[in-house]
N, C-alpha and C. Protein backbone atom coordinates (compact mmCIF):
# COMPACT_ATOMS: atom_id res chain seq x y z
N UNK A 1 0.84 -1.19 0.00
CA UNK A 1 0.00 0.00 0.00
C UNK A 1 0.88 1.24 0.00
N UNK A 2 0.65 1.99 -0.95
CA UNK A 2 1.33 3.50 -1.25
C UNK A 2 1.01 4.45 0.05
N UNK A 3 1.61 4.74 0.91
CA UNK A 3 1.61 5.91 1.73
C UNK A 3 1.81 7.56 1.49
N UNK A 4 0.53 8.51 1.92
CA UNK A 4 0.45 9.54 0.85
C UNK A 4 1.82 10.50 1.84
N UNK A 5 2.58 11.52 1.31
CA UNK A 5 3.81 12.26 1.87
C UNK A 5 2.55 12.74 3.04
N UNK A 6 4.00 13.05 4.46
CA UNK A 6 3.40 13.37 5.14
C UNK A 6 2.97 15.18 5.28
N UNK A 7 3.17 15.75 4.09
CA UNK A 7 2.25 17.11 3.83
C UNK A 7 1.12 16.97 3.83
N UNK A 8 0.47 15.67 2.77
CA UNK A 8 -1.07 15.69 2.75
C UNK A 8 -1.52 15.41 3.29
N UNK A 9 -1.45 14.82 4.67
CA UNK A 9 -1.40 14.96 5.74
C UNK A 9 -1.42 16.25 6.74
N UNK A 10 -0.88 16.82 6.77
CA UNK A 10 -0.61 18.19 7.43
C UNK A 10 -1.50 18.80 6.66
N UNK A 11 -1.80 18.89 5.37
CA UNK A 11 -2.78 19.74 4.98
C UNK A 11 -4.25 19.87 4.88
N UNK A 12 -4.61 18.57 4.92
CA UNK A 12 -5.94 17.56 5.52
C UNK A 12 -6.33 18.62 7.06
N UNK A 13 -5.19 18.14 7.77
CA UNK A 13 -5.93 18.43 9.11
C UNK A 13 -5.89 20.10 9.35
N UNK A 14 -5.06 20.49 8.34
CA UNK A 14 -5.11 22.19 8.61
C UNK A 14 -6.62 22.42 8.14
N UNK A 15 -6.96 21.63 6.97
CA UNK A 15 -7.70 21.97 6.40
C UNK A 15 -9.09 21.96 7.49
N UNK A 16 -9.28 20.90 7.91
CA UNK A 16 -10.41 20.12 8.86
C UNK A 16 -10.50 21.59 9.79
N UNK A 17 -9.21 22.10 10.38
CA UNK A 17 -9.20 23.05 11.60
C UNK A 17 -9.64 24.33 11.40
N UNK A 18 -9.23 24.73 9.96
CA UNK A 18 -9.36 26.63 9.13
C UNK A 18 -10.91 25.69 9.32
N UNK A 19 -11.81 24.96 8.67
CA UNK A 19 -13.08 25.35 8.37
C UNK A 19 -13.65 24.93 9.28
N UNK A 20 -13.21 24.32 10.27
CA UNK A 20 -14.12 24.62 11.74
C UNK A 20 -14.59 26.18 12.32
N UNK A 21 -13.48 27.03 12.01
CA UNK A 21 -13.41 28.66 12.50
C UNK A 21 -14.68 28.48 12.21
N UNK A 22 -15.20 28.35 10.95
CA UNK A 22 -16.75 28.61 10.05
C UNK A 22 -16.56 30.20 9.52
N UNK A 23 -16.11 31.19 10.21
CA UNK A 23 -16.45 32.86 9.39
C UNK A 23 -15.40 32.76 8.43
N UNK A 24 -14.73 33.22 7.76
CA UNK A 24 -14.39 33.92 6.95
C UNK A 24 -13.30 34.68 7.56
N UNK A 25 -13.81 35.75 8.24
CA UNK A 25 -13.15 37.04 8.83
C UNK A 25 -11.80 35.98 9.70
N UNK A 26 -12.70 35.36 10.31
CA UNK A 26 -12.02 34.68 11.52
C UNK A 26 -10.95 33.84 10.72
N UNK A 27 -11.37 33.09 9.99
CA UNK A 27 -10.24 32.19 9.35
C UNK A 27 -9.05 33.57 8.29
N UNK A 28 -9.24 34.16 8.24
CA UNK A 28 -8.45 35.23 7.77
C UNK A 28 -7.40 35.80 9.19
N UNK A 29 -8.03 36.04 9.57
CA UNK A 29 -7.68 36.44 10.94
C UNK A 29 -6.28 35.34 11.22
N UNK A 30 -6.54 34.00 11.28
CA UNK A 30 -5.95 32.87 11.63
C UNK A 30 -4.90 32.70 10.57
N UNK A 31 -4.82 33.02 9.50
CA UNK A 31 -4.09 32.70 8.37
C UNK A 31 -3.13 33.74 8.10
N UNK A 32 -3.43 35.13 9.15
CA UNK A 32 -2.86 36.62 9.42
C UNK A 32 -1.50 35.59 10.46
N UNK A 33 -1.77 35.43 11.61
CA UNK A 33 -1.14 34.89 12.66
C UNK A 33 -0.33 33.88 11.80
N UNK A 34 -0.74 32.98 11.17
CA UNK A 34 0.49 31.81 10.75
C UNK A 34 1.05 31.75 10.06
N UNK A 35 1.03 32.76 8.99
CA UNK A 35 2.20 32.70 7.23
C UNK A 35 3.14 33.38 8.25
N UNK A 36 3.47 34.68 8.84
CA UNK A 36 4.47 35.13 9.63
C UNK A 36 5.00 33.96 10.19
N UNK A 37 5.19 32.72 10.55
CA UNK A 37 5.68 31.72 11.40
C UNK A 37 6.20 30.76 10.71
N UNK A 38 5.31 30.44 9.28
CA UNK A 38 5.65 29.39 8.67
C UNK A 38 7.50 30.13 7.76
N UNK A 39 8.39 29.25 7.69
CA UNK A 39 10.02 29.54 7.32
C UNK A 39 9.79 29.24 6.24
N UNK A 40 9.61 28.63 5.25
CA UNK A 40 9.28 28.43 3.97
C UNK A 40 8.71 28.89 2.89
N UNK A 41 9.24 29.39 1.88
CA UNK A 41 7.96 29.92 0.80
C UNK A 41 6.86 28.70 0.17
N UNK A 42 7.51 28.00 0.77
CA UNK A 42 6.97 26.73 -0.39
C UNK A 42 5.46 26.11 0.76
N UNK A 43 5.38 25.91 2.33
CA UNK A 43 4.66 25.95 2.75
C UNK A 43 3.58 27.09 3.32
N UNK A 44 3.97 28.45 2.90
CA UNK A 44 3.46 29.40 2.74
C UNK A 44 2.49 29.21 1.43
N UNK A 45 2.95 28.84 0.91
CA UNK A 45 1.52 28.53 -0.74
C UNK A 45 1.15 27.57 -0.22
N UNK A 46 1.22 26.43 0.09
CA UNK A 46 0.54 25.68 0.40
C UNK A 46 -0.67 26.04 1.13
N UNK A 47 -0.68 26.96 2.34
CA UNK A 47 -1.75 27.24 3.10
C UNK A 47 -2.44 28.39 2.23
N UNK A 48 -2.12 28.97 1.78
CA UNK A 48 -2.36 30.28 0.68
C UNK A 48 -3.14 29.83 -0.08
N UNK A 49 -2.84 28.83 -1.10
CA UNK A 49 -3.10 27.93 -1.82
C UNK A 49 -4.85 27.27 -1.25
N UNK A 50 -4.57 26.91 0.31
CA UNK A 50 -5.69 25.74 0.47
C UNK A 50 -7.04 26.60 1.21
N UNK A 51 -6.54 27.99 1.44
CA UNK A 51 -7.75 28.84 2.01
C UNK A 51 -8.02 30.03 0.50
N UNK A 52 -7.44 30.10 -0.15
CA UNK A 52 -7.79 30.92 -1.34
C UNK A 52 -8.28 30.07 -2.84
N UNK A 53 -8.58 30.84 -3.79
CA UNK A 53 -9.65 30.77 -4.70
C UNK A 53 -8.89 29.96 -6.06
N UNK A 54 -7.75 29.19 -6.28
CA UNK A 54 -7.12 28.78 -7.17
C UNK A 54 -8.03 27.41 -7.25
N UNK A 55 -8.69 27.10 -8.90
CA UNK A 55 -9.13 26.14 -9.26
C UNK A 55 -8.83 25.03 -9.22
N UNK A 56 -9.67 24.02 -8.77
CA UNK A 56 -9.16 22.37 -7.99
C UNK A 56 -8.65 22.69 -6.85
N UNK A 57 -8.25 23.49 -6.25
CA UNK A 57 -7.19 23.50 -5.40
C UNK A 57 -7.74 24.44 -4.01
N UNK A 58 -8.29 25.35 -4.32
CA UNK A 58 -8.70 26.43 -2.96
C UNK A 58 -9.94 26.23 -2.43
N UNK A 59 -10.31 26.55 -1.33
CA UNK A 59 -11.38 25.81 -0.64
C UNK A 59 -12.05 27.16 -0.12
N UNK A 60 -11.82 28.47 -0.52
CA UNK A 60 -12.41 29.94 -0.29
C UNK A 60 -12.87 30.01 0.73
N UNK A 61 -11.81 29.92 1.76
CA UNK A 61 -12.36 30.13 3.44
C UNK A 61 -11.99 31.29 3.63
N UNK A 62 -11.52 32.14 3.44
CA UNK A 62 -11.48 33.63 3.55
C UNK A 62 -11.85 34.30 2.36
N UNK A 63 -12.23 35.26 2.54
CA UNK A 63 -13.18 36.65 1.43
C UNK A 63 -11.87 36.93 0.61
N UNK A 64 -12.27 37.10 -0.80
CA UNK A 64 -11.67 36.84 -1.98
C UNK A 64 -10.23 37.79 -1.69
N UNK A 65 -10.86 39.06 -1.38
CA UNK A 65 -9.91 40.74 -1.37
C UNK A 65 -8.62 40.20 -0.30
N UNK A 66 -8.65 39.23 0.14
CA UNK A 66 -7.76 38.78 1.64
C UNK A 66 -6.92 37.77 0.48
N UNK A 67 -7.65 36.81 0.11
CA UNK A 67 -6.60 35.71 -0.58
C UNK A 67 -5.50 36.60 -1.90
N UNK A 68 -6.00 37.34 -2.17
CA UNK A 68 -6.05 38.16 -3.24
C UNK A 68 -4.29 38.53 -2.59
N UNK A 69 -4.75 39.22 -1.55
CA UNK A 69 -3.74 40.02 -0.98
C UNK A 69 -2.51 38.84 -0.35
N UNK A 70 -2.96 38.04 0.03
CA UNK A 70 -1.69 36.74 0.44
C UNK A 70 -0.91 36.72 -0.69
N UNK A 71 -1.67 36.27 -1.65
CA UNK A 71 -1.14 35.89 -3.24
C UNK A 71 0.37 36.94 -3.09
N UNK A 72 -0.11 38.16 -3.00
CA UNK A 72 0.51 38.92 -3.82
C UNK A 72 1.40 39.44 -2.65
N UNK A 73 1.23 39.43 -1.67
CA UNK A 73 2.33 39.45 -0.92
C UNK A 73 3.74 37.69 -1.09
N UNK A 74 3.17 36.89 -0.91
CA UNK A 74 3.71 36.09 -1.29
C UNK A 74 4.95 36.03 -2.20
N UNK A 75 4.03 36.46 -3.64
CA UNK A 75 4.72 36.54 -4.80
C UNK A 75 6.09 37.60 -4.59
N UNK A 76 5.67 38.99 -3.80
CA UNK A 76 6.76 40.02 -3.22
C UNK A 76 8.06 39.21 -2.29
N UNK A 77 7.55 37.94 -1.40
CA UNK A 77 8.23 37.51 -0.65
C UNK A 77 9.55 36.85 -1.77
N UNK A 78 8.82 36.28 -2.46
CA UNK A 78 9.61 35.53 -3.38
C UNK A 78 10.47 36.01 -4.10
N UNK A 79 9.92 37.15 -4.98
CA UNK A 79 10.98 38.37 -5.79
C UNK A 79 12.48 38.80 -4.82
N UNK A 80 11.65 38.84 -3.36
CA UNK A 80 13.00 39.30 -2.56
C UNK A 80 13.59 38.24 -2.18
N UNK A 81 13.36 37.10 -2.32
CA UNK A 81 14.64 35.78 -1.73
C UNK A 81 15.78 35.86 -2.51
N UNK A 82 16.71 35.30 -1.87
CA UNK A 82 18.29 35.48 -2.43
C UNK A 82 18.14 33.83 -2.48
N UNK A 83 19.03 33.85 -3.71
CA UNK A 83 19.46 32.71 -3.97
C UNK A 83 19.33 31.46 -3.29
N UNK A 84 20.28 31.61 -1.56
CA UNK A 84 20.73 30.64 -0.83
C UNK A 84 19.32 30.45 -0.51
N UNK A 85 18.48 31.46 -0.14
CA UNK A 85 16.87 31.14 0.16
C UNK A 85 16.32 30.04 -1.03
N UNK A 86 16.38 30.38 -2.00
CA UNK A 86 15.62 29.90 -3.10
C UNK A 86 15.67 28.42 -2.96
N UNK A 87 17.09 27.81 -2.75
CA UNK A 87 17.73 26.63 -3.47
C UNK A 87 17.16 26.07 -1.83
N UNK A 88 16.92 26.28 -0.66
CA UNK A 88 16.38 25.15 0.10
C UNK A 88 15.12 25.00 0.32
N UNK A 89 14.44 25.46 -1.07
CA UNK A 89 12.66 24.79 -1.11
C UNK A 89 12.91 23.93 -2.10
N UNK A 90 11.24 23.39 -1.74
CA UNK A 90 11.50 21.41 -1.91
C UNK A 90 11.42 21.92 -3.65
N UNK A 91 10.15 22.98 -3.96
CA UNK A 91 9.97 23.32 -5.61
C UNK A 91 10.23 24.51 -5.93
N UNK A 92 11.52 24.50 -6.15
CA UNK A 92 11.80 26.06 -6.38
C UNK A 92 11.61 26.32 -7.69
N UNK A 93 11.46 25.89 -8.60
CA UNK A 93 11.16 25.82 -10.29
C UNK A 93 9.29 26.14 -9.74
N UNK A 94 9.17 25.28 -9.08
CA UNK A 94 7.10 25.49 -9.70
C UNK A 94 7.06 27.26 -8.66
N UNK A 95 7.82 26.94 -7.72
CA UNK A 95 7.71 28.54 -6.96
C UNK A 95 7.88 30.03 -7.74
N UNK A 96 8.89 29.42 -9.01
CA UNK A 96 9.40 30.79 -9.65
C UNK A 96 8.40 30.94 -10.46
N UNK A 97 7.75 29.56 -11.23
CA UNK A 97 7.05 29.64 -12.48
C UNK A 97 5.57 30.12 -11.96
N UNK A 98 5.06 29.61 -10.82
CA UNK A 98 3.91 30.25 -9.88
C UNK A 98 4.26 31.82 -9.80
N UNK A 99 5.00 32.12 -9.49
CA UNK A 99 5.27 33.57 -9.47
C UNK A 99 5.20 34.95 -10.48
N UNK A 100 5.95 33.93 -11.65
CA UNK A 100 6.00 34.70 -12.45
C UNK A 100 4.83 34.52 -13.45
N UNK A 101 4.07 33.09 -13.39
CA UNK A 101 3.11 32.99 -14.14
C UNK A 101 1.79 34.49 -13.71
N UNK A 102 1.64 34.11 -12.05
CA UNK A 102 0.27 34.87 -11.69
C UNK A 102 0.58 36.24 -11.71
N UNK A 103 1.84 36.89 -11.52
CA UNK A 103 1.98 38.49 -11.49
C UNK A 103 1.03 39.47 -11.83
N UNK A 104 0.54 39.70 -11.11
CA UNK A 104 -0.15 41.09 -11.68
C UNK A 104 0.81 42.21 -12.79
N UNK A 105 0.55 42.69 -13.32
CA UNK A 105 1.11 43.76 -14.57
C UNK A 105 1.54 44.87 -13.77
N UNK A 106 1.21 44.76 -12.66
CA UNK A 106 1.82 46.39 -12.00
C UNK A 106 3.13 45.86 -10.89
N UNK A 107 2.86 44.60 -10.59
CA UNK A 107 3.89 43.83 -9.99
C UNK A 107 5.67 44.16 -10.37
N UNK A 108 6.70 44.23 -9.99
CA UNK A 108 8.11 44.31 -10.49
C UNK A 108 8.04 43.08 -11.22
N UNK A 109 8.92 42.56 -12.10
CA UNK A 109 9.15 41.36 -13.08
C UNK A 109 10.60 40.41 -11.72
N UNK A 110 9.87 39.29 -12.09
CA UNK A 110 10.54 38.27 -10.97
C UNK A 110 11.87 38.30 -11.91
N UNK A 111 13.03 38.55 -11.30
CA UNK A 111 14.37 38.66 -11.92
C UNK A 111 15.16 37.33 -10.92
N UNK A 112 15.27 36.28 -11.59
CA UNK A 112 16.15 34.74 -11.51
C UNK A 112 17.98 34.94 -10.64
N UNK A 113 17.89 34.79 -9.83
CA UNK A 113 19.34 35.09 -9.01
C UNK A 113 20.33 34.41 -9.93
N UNK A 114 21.30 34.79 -10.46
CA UNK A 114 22.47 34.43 -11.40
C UNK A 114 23.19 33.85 -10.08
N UNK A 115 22.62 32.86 -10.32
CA UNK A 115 23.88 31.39 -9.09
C UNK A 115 23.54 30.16 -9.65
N UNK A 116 25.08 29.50 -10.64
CA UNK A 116 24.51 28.61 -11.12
C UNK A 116 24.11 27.56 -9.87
N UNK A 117 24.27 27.15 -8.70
CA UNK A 117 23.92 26.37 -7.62
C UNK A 117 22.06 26.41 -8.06
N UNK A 118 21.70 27.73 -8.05
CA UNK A 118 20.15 27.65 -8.17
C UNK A 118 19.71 27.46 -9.68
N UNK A 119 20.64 27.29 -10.35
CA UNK A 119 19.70 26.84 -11.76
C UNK A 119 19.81 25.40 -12.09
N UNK A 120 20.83 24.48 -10.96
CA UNK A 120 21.00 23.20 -10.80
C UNK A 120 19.49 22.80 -9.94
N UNK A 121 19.32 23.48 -8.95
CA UNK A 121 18.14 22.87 -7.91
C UNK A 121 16.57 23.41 -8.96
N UNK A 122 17.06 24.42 -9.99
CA UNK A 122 15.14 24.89 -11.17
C UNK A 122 15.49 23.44 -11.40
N UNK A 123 16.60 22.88 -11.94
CA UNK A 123 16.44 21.78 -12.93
C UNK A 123 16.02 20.48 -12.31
N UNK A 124 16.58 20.51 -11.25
CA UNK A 124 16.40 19.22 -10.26
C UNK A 124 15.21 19.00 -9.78
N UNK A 125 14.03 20.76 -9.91
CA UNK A 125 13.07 20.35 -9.33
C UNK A 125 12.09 20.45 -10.62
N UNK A 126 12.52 20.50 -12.04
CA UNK A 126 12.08 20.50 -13.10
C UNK A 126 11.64 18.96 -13.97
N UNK A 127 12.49 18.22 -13.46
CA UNK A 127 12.93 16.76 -13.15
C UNK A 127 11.73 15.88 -13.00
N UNK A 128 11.22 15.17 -13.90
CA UNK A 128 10.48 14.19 -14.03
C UNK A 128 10.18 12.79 -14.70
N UNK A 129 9.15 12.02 -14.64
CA UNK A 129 9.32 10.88 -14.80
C UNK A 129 8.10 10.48 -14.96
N UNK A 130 8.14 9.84 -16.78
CA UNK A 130 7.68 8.96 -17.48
C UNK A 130 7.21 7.30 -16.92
N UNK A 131 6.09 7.07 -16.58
CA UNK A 131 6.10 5.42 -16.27
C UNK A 131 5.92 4.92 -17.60
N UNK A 132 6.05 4.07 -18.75
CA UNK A 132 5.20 3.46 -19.52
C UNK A 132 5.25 1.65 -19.56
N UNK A 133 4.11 1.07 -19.50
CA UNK A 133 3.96 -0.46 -19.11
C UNK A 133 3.53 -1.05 -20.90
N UNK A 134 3.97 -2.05 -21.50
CA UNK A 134 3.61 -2.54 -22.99
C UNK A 134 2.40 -3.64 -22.36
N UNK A 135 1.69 -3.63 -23.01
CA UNK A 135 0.30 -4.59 -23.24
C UNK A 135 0.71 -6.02 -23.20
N UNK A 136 0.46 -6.48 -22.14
CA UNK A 136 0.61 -7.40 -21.73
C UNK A 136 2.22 -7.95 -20.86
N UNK A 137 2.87 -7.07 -20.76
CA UNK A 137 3.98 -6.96 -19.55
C UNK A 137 3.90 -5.98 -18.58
N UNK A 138 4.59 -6.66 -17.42
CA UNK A 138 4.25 -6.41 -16.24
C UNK A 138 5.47 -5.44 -15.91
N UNK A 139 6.53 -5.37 -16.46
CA UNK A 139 7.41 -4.53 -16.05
C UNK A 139 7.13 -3.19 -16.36
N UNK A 140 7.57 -2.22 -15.74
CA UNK A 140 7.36 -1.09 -15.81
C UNK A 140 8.45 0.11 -16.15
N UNK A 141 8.61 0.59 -17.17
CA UNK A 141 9.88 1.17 -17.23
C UNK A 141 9.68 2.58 -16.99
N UNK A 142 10.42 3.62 -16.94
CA UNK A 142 10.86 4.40 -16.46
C UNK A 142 11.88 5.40 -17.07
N UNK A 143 11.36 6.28 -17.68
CA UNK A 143 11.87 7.60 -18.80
C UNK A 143 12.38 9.09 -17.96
N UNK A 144 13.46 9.44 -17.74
CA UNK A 144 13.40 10.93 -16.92
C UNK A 144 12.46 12.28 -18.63
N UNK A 145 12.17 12.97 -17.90
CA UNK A 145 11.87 14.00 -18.76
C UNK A 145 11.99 15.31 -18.30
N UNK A 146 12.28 16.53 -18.15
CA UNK A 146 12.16 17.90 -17.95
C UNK A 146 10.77 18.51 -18.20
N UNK A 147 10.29 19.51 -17.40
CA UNK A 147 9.36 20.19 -17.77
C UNK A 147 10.00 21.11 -18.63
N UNK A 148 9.92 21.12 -19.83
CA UNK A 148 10.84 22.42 -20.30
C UNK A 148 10.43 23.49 -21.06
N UNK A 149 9.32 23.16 -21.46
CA UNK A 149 8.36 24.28 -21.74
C UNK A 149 8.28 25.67 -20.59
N UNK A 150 8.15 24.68 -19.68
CA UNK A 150 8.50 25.52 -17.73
C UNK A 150 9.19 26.65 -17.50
N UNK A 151 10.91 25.97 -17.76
CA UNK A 151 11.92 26.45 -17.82
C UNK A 151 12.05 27.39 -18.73
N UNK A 152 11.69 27.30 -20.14
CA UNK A 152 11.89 28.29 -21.46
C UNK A 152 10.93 29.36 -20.76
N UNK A 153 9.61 29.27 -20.41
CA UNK A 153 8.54 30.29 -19.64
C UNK A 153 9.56 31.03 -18.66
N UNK A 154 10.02 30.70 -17.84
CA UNK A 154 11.00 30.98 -16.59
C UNK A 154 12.15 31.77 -16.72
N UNK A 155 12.70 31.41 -17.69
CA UNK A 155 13.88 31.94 -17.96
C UNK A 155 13.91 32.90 -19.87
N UNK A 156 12.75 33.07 -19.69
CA UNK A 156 12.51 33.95 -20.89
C UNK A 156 11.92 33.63 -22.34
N UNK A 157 13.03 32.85 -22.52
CA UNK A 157 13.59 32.04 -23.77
C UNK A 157 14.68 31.15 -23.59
N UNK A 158 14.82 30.22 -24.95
CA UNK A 158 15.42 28.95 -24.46
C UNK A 158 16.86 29.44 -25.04
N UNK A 159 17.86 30.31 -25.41
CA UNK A 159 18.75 30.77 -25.42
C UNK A 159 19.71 31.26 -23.96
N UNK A 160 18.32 31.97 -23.29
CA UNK A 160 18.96 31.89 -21.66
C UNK A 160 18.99 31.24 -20.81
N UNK A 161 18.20 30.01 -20.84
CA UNK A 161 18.00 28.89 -20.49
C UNK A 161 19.34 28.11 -21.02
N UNK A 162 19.84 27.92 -21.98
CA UNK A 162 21.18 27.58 -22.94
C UNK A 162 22.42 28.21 -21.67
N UNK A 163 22.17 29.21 -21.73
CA UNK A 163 22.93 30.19 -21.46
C UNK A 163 23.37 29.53 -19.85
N UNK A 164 22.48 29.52 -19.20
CA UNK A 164 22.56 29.12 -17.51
C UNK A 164 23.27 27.52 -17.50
N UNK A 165 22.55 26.76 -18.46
CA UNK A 165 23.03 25.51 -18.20
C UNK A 165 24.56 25.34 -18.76
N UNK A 166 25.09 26.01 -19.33
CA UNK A 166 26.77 26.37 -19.42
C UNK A 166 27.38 26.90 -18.67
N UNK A 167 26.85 27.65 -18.07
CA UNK A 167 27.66 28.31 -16.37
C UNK A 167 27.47 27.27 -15.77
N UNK A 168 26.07 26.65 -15.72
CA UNK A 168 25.94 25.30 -14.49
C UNK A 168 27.67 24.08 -15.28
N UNK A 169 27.69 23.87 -16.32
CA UNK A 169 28.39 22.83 -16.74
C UNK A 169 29.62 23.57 -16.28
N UNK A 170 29.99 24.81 -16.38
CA UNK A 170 31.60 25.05 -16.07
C UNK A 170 31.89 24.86 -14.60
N UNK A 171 30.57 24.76 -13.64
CA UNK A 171 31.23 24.59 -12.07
C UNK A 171 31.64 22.98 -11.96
N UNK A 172 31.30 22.26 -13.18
CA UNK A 172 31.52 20.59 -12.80
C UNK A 172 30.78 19.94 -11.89
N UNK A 173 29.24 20.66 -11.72
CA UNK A 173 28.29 19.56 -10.24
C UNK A 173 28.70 18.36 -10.07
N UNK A 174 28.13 18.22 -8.89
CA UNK A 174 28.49 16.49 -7.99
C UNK A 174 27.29 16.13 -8.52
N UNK A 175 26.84 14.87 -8.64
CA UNK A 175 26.20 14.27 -8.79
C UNK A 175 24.77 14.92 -9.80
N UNK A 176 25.16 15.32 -11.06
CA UNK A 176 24.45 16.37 -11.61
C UNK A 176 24.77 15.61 -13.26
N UNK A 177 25.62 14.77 -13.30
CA UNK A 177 25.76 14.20 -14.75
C UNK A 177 24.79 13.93 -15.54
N UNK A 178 23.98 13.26 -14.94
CA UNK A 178 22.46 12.20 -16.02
C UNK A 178 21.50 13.83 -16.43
N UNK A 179 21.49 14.49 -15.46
CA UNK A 179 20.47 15.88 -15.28
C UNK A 179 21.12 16.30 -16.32
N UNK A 180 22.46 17.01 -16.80
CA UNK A 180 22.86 17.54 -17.77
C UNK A 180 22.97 16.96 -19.13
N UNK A 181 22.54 16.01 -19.09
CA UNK A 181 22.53 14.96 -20.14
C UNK A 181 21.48 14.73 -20.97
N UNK A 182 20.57 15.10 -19.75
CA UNK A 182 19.09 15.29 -19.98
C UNK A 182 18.92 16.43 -21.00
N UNK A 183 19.42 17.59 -20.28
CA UNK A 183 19.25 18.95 -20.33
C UNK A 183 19.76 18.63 -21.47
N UNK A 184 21.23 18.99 -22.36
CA UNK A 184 21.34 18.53 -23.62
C UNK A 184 20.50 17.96 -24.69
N UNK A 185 20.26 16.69 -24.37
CA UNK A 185 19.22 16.21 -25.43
C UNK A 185 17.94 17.30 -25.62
N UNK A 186 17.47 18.07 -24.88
CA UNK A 186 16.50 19.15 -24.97
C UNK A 186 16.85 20.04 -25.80
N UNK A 187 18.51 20.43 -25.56
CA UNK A 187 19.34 21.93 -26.00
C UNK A 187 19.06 21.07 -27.64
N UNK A 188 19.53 20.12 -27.76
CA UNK A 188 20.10 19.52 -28.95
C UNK A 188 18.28 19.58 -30.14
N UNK A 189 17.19 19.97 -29.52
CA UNK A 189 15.89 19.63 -30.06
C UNK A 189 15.13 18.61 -30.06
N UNK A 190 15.70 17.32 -29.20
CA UNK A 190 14.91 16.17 -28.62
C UNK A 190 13.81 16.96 -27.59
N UNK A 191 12.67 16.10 -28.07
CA UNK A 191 11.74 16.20 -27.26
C UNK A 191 11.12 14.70 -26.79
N UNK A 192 10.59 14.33 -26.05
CA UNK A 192 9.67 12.99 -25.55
C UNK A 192 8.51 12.88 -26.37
N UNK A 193 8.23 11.46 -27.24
CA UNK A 193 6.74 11.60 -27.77
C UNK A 193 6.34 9.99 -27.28
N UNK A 194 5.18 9.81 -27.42
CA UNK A 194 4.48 8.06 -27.03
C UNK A 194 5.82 7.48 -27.38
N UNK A 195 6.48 7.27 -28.48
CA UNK A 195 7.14 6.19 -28.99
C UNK A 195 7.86 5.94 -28.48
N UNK A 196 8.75 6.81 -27.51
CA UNK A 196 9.81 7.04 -26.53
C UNK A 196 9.19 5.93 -25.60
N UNK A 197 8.11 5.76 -25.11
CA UNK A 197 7.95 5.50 -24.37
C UNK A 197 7.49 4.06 -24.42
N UNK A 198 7.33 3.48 -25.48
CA UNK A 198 6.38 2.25 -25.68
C UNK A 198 7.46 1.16 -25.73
């Protein structure tokens, strides 16, 4: 039996507790008191995320003008992290691309900290994986892939994107070989289609 991470967990029972408050005001109120506490940007959306209005995902326990305003403080929190901040959240790629995706137009433009260390951890958390099973076998194989559509969004265009992963290659990462390998076959115009996978 698959055991779910113990966030969804933590977020279940936050969840169970914000909609006991029952008002609105009050669960605002409550969500005032705990982003100040929470150390993380990344569990800061999460609660942001689970009392505000984002589709599939928000459960609108506080009045819209309040979530509104988390959002976008948030997004400010993020613009101001330095680097060393950036690189110890679990998704710092979906954090930047969240950021820079929702911006309001009057917002500053999210500007990417030039440390290749943090364009190793976009990629690491860019980093994914293909299952595909053939009709009638039981084995299951296993494809890495990049979000890289993501990354090209993120980093502008895929020239600066080019650009970062050559500073990343001149520091020589530890344990960063297969990732750059990856990254290449992308630079090079490989993309993943079914066939890859069958």
């Amino acid at each position: 039996m698959t055991e779910l991470p113990p966030r969804f967990a933590v977020a279940r029972v936050s969840l169970r507790l914000l909609r006991s408050l029952k008002d609105p005001a009050i669960v605002e109120a409550a969500v005032r008191k705990i982003l100040p506490e929470l150390r993380s940007l990344s569990s800061k959306l999460e609660l942001i995320t689970l009392v505000g209005y984002l589709k599939d995902a928000g459960h609108k326990l506080v009045p819209e003008n309040a979530a509104a305003e988390f959002e976008r403080s948030w997004r400010n929190e993020v613009r101001a992290a330095s680097a060393a901040q950036l690189i110890e959240e679990q998704d710092v790629g979906g954090i930047l691309v969240r950021t820079k995706r929702e911006a309001d137009p009057t917002e500053d433009p999210l500007i990417i900290p030039d440390s290749p260390d943090l364009t190793l951890a976009i990629l690491r958390s860019a980093r994914g994986e293909v299952r595909s099973q053939s009709l009638g076998n039981r084995a299951v194989q296993r494809f890495p892939q990049l979000h890289w559509d993501a990354l090209i969004e993120l980093y502008g265009n895929e020239a600066t994107l080019r650009e970062k992963i050559e500073e990343l290659k001149t520091g020589q990462p530890r344990d960063a070989d297969e990732l750059l390998e990856l990254a290449d076959k992308y630079l090079s115009g490989w993309r993943p289609n079914r066939r890859d996978y069958v």
